[in-house]
N, C-alpha and C. Protein backbone atom coordinates (compact mmCIF):
# COMPACT_ATOMS: atom_id res chain seq x y z
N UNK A 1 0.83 -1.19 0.00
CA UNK A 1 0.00 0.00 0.00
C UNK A 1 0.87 1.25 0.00
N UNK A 2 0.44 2.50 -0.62
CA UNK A 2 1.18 3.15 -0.80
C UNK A 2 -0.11 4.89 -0.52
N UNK A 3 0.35 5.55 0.41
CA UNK A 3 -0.42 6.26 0.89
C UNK A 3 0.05 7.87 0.49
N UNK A 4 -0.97 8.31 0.06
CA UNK A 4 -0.55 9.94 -0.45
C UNK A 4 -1.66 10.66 0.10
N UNK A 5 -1.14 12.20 0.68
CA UNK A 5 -1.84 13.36 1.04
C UNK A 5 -2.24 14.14 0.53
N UNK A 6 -3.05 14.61 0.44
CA UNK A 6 -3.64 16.03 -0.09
C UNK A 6 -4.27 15.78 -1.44
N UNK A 7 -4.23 16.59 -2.81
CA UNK A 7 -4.84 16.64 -4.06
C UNK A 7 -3.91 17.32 -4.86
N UNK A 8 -4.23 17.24 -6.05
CA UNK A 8 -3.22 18.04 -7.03
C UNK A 8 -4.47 17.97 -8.00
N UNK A 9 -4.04 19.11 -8.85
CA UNK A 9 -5.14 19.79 -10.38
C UNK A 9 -4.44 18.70 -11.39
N UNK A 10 -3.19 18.56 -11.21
CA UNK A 10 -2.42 17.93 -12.46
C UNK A 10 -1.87 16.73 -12.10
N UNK A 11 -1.42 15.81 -12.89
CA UNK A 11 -0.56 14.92 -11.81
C UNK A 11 0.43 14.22 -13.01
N UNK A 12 1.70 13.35 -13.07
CA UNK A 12 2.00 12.44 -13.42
C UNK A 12 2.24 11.33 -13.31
N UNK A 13 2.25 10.32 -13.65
CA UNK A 13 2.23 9.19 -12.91
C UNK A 13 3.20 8.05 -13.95
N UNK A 14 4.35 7.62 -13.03
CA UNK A 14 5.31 7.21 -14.28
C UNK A 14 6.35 5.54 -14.09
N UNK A 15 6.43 4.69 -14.15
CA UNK A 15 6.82 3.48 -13.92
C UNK A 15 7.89 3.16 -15.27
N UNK A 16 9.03 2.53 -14.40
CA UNK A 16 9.48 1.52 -15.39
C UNK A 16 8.63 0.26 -15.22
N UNK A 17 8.46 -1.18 -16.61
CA UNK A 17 7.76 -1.82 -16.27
C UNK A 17 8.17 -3.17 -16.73
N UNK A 18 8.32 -4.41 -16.69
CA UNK A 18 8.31 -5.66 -17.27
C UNK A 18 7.16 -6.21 -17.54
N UNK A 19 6.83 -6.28 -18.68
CA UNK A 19 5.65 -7.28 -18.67
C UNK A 19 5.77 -8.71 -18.87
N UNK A 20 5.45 -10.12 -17.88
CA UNK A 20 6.12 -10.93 -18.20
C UNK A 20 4.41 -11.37 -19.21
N UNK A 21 3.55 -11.15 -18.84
CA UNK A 21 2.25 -11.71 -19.95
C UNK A 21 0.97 -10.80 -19.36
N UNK A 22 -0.02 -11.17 -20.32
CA UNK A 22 -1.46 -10.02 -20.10
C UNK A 22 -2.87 -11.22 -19.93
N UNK A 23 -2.55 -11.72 -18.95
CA UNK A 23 -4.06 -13.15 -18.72
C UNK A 23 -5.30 -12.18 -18.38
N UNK A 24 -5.03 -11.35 -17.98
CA UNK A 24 -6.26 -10.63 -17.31
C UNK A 24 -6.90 -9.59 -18.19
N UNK A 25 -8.21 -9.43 -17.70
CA UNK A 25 -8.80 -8.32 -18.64
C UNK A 25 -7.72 -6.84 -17.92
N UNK A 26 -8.04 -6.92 -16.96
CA UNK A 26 -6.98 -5.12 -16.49
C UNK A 26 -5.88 -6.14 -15.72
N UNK A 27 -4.40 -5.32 -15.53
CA UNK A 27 -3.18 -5.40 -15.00
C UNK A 27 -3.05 -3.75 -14.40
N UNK A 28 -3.23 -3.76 -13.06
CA UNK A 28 -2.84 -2.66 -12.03
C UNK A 28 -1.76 -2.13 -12.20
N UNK A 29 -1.51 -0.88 -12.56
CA UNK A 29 -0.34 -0.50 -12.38
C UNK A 29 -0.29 0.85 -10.96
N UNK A 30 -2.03 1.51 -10.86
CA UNK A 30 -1.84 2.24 -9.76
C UNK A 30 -3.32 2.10 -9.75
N UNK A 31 -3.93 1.79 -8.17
CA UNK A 31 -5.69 1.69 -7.78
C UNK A 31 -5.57 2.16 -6.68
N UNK A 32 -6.80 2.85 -6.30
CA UNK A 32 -7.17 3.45 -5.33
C UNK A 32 -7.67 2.32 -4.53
N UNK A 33 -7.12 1.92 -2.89
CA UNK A 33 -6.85 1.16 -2.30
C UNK A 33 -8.14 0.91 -1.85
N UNK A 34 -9.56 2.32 -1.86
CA UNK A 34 -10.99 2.35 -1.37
C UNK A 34 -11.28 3.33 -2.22
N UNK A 35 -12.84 3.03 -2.61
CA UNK A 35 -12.90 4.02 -3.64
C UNK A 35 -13.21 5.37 -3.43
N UNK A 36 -13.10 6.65 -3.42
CA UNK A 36 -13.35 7.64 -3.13
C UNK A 36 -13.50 8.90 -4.35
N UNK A 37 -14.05 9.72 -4.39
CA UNK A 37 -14.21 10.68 -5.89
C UNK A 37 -12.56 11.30 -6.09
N UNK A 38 -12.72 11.37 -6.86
CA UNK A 38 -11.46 11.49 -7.86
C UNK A 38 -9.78 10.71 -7.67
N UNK A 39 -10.55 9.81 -7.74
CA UNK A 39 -9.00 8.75 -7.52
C UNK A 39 -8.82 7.57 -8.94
N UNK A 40 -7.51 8.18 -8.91
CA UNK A 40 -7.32 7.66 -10.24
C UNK A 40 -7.09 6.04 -10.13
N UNK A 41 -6.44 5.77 -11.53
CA UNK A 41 -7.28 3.71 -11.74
C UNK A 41 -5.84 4.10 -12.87
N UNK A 42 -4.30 3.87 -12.92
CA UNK A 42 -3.81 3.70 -14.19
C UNK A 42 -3.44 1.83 -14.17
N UNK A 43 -3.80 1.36 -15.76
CA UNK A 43 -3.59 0.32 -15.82
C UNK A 43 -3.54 -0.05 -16.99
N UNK A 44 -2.63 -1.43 -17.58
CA UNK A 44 -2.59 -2.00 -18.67
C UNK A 44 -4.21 -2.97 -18.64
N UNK A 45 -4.36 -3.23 -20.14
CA UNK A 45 -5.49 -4.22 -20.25
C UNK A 45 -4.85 -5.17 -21.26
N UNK A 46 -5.84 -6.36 -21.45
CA UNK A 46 -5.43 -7.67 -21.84
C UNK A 46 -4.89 -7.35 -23.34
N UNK A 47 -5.13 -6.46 -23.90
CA UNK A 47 -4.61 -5.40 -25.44
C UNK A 47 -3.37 -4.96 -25.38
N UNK A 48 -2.56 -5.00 -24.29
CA UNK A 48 -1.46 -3.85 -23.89
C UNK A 48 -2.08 -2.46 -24.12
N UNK A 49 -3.39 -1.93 -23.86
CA UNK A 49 -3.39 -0.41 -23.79
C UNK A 49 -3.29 -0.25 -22.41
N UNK A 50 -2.43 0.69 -22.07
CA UNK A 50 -2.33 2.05 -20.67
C UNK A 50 -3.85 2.22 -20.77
N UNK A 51 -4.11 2.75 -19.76
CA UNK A 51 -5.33 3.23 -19.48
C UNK A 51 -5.38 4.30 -17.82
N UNK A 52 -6.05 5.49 -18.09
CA UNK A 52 -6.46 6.14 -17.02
C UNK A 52 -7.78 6.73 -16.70
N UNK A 53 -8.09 6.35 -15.81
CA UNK A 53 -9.95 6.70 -15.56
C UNK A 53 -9.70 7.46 -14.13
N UNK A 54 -10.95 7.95 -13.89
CA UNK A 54 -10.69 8.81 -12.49
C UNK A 54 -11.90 8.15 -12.06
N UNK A 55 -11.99 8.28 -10.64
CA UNK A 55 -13.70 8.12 -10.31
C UNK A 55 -14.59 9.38 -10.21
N UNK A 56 -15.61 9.16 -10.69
CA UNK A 56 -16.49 10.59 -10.44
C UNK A 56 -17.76 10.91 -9.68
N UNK A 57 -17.89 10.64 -8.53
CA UNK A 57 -18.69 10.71 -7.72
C UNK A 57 -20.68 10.31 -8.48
N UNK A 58 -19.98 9.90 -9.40
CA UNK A 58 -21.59 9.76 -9.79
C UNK A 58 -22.76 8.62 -9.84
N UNK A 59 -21.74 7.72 -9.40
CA UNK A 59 -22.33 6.41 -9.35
C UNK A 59 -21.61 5.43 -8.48
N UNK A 60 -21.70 3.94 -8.26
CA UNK A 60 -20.80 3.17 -7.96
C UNK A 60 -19.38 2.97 -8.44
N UNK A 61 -18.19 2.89 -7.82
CA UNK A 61 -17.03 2.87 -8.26
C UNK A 61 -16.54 1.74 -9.12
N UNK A 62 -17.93 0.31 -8.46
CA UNK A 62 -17.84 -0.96 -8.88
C UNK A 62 -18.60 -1.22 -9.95
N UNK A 63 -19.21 0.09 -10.64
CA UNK A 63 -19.58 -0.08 -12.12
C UNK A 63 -18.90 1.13 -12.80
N UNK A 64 -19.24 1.03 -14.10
CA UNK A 64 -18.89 1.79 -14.99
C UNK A 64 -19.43 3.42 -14.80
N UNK A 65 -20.46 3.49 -14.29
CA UNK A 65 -21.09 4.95 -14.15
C UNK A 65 -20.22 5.72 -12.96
N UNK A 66 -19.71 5.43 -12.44
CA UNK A 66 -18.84 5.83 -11.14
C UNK A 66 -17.93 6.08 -11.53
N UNK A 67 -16.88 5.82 -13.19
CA UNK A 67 -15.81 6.34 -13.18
C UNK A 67 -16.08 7.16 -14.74
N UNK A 68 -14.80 8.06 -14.73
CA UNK A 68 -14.69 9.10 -16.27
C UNK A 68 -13.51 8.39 -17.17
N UNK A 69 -14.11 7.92 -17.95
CA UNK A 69 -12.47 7.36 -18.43
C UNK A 69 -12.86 5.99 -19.01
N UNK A 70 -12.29 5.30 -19.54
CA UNK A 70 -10.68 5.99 -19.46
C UNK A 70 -10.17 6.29 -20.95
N UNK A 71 -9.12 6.71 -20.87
CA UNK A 71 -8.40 7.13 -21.99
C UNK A 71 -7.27 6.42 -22.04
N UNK A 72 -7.07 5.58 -23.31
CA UNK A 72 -6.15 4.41 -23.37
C UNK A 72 -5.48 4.77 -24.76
N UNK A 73 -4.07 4.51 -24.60
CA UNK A 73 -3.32 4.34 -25.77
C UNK A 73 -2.60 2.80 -26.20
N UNK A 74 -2.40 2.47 -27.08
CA UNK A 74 -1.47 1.03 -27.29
C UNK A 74 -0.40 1.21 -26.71
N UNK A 75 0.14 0.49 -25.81
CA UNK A 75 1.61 0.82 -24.51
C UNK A 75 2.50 -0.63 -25.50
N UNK A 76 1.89 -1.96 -25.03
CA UNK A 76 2.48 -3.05 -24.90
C UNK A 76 1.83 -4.00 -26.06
N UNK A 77 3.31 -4.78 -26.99
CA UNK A 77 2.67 -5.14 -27.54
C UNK A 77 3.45 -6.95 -27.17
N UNK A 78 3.19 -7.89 -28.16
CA UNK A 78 4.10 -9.30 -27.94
C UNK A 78 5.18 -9.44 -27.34
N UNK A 79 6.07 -8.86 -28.48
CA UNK A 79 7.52 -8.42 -28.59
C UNK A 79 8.11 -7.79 -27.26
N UNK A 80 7.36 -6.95 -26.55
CA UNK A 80 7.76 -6.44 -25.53
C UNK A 80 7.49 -7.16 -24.25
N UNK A 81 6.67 -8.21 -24.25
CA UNK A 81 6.72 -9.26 -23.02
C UNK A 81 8.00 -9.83 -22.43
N UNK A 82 9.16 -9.91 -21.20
CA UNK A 82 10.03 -9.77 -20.99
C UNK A 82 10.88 -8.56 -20.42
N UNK A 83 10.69 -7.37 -21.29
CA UNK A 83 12.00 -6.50 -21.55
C UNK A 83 11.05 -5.18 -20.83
N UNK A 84 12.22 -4.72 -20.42
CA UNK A 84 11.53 -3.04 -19.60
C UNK A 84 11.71 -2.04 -20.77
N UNK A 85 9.85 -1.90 -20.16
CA UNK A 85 9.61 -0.15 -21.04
C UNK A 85 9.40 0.71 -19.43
N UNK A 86 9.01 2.05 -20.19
CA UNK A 86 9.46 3.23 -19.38
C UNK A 86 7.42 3.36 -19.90
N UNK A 87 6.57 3.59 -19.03
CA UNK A 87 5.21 4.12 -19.43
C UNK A 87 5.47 5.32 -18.03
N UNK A 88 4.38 6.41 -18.71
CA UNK A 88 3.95 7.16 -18.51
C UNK A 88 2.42 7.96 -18.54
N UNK A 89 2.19 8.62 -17.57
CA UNK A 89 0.37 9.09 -17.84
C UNK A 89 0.60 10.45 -17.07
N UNK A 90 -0.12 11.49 -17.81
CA UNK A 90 -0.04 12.89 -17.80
C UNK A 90 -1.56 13.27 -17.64
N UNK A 91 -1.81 14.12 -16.01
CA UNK A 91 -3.44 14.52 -16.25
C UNK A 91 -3.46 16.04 -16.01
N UNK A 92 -3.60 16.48 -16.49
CA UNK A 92 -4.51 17.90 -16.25
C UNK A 92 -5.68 18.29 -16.03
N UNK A 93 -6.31 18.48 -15.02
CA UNK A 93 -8.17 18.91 -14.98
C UNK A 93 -8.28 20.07 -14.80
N UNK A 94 -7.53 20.97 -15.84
CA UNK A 94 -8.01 22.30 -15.99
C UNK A 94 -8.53 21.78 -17.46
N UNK A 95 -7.91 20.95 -18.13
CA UNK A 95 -8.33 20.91 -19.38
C UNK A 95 -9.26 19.38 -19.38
N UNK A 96 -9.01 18.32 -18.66
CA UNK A 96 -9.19 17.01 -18.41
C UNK A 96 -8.10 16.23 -19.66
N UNK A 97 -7.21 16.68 -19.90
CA UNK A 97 -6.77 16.42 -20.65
C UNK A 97 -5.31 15.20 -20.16
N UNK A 98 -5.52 13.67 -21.00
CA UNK A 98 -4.56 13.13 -20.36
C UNK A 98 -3.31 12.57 -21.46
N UNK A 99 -2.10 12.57 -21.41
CA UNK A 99 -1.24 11.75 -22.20
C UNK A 99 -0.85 10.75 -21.61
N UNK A 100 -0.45 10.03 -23.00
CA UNK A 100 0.22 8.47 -22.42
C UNK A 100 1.72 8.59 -23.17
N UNK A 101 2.45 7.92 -22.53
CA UNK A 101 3.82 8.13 -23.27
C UNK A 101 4.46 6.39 -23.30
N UNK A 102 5.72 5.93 -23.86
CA UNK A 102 6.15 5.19 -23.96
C UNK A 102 7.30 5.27 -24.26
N UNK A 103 8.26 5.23 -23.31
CA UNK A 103 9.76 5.29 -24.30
C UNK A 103 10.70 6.84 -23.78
N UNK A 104 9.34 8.00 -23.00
CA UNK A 104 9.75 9.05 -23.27
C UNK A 104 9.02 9.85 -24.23
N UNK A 105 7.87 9.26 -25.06
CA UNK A 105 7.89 9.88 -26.54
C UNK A 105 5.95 9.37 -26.70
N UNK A 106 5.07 10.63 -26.38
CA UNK A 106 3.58 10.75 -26.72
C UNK A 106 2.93 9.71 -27.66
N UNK A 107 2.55 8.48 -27.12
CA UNK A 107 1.48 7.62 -27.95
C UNK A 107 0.07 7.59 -27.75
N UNK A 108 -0.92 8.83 -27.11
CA UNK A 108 -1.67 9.13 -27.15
C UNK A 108 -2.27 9.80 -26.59
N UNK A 109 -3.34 9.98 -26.40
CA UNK A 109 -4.36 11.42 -25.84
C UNK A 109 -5.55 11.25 -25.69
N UNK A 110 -5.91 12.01 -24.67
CA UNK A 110 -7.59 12.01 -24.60
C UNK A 110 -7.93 12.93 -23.63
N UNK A 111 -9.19 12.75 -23.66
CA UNK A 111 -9.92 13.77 -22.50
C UNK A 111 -10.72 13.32 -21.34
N UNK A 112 -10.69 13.67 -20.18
CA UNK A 112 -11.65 12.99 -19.01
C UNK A 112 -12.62 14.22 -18.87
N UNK A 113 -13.87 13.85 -19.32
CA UNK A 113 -14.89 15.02 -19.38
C UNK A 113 -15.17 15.71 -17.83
N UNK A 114 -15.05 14.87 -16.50
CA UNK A 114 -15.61 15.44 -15.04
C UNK A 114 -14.22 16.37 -15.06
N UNK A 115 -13.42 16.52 -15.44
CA UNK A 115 -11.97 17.38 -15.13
C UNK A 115 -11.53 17.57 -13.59
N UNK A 116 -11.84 16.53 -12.59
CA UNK A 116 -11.75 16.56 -11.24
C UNK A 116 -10.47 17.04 -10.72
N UNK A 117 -10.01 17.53 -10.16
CA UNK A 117 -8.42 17.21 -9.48
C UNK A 117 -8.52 16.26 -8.75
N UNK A 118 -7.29 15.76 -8.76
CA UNK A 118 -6.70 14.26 -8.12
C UNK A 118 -6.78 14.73 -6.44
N UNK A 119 -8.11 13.04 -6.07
CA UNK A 119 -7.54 13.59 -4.53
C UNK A 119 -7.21 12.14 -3.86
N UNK A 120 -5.79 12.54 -3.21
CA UNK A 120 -4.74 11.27 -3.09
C UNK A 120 -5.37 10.11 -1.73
N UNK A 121 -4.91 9.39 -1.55
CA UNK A 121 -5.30 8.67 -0.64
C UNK A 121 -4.37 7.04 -0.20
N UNK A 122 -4.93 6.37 0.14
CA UNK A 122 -4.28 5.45 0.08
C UNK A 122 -4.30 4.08 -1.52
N UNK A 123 -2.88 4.05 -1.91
CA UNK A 123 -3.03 2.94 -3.41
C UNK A 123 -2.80 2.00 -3.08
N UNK A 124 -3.15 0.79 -3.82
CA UNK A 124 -2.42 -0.15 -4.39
C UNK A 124 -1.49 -0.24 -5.98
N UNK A 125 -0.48 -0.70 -5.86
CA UNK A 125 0.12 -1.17 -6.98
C UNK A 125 0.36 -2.15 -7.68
N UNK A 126 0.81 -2.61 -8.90
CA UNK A 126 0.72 -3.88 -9.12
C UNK A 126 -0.27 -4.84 -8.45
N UNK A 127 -1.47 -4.63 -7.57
CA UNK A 127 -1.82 -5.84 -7.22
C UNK A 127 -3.22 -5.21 -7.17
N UNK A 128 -4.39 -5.58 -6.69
CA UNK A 128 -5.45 -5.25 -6.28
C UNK A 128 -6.55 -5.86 -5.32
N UNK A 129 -6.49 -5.73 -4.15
CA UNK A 129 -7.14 -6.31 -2.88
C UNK A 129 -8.69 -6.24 -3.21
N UNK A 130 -9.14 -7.16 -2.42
CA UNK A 130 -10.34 -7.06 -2.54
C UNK A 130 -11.62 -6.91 -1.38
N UNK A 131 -10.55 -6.77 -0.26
CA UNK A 131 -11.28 -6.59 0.81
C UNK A 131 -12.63 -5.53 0.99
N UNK A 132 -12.58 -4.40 0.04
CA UNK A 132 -13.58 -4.30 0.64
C UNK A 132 -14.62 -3.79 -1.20
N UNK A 133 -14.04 -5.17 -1.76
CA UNK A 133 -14.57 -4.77 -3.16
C UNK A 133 -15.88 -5.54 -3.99
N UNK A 134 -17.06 -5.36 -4.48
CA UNK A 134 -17.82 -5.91 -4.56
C UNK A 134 -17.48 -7.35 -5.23
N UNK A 135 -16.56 -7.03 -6.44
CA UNK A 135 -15.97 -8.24 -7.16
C UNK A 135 -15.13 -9.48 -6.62
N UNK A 136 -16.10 -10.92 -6.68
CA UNK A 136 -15.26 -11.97 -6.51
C UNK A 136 -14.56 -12.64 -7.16
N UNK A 137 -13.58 -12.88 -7.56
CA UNK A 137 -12.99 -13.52 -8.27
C UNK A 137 -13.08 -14.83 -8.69
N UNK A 138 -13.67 -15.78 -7.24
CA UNK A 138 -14.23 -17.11 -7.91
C UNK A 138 -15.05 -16.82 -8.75
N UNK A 139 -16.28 -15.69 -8.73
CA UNK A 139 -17.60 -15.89 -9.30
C UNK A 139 -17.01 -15.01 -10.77
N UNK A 140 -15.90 -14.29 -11.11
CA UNK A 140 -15.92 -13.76 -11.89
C UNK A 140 -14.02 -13.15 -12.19
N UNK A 141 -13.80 -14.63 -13.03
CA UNK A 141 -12.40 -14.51 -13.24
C UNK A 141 -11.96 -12.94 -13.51
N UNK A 142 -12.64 -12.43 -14.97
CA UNK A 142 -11.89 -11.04 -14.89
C UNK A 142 -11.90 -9.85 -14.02
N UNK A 143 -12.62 -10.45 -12.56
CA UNK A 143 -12.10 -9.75 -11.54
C UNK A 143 -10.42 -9.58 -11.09
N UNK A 144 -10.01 -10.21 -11.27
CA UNK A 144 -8.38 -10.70 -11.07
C UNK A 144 -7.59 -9.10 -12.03
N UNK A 145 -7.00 -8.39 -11.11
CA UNK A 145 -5.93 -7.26 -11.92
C UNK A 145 -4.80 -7.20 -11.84
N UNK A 146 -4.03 -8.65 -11.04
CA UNK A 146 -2.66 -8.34 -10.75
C UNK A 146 -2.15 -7.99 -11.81
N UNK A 147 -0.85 -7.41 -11.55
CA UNK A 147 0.16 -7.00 -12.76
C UNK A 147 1.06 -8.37 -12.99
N UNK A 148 1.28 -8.65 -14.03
CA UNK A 148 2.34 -10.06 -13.89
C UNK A 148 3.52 -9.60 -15.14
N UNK A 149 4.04 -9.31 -13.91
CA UNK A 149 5.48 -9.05 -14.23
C UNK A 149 6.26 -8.06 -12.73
N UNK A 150 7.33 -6.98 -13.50
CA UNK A 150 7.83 -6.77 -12.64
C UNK A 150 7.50 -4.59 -12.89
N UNK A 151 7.92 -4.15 -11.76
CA UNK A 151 7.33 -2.69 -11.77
C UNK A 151 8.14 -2.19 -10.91
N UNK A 152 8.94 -1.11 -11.47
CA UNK A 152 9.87 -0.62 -10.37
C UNK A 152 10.09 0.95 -10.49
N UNK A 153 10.29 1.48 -9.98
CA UNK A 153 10.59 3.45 -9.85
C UNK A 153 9.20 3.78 -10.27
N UNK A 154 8.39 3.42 -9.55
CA UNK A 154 6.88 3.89 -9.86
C UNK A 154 7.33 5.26 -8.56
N UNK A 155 6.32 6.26 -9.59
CA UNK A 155 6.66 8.09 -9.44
C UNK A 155 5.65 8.56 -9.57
N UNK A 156 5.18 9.43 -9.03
CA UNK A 156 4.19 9.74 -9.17
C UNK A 156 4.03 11.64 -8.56
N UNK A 157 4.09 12.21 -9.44
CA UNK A 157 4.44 13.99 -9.34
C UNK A 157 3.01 15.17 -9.27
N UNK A 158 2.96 15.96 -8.51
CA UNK A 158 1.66 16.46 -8.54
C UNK A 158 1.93 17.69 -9.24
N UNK A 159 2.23 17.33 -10.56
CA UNK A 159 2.24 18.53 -11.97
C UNK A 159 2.09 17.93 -13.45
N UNK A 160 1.65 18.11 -14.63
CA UNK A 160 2.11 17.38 -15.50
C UNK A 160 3.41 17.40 -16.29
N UNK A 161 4.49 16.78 -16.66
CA UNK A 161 5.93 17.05 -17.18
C UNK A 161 5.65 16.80 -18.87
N UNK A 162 6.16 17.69 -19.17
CA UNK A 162 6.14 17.44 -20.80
C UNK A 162 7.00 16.30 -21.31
N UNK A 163 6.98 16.46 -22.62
CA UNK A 163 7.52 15.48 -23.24
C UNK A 163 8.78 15.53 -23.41
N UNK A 164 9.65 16.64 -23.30
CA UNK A 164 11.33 16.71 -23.05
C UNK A 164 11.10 16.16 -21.54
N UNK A 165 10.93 16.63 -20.68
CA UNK A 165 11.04 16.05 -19.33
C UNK A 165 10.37 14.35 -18.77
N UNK A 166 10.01 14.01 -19.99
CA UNK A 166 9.73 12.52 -20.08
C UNK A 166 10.64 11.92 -20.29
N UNK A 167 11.08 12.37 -21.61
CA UNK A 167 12.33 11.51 -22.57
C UNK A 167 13.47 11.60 -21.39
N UNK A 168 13.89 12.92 -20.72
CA UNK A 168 15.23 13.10 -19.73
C UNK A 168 15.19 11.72 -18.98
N UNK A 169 13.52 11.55 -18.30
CA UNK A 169 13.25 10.28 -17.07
C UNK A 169 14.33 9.11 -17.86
N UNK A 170 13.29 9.52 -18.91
CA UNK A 170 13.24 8.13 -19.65
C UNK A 170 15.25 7.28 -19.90
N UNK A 171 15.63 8.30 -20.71
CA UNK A 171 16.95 8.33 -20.90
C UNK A 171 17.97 8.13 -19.47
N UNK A 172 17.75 9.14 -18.62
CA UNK A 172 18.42 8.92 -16.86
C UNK A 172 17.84 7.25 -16.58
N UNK A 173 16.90 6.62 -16.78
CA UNK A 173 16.62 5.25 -16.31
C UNK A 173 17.05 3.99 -17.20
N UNK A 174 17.03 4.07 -18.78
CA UNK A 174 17.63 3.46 -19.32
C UNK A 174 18.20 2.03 -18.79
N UNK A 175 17.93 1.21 -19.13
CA UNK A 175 18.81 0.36 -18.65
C UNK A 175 20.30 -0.29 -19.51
């Protein structure tokens, strides 16, 4: 568990990552540990797209009407099962505007229409508990979001960094 204070308008949120395979419909890369309004959800899906949704106070968190989002780009594809990439997710809710990066270098875009600011709380990473979550996993395999693989220098900044200040991460981590 990984516990953060306060809120931010903007945020980044940035991991080196291994993917060793994609069994699951979602792979966690950052969940809000309980659900609360505006807490973000970044995660790979069984496609290799990134994905970022926020929750929006409007419904259940444990359906679809409860969150804004998400906005997904292609992150991960075959070829990259094994080997570390560098992902990235960029939010702004002055504009709701989010990027996805890969590499250092913009593979997509979108918009989160509620434009909430991020308000922090306690996460999970790579994994996703279920203690106090409607979804069972016996009754409903693609409940299951672990990440399977490996996830390390997960960062997470309360501004958004452009795309020179991606590539710098990106390049300084290199392996």
């Amino acid at each position: 568990l990984l516990r953060l204070e306060g809120s931010n308008t903007a945020v980044t949120l940035m991991a080196w990552v291994r993917v060793d395979s994609l069994p699951n419909l979602y792979h966690v890369l950052l969940m809000p540990n309980v659900y609360r309004t505006s807490a973000l959800s970044w995660m790979i899906d069984r496609d290799g797209n990134i994905r970022l949704a926020i929750t929006n106070g409007k419904g259940n968190p444990g359906t679809s009407q409860g969150w804004d989002g998400p906005v997904k780009a292609p992150a991960v594809t075959d070829l990259d099962l094994g080997r570390w990439i560098f992902l990235a997710t960029t939010y702004d809710s002055s504009t709701g505007t989010v990027r996805h990066y890969r590499d250092g270098t913009l593979i997509g875009t979108g918009t989160l229409g509620a434009r909430l600011p991020v308000h922090h709380g306690t996460y999970t990473f790579g994994n996703w508990g279920y203690g106090d979550r409607s979804a069972d996993p016996q009754r409903n395999p693609d409940a299951y979001r672990n990440f399977n693989g490996r996830l390390d220098e997960l960062i997470i900044l309360g501004r958004s960094l452009s795309e020179a200040e991606l590539e710098a991460f990106h390049q300084a981590g290199k392996p």
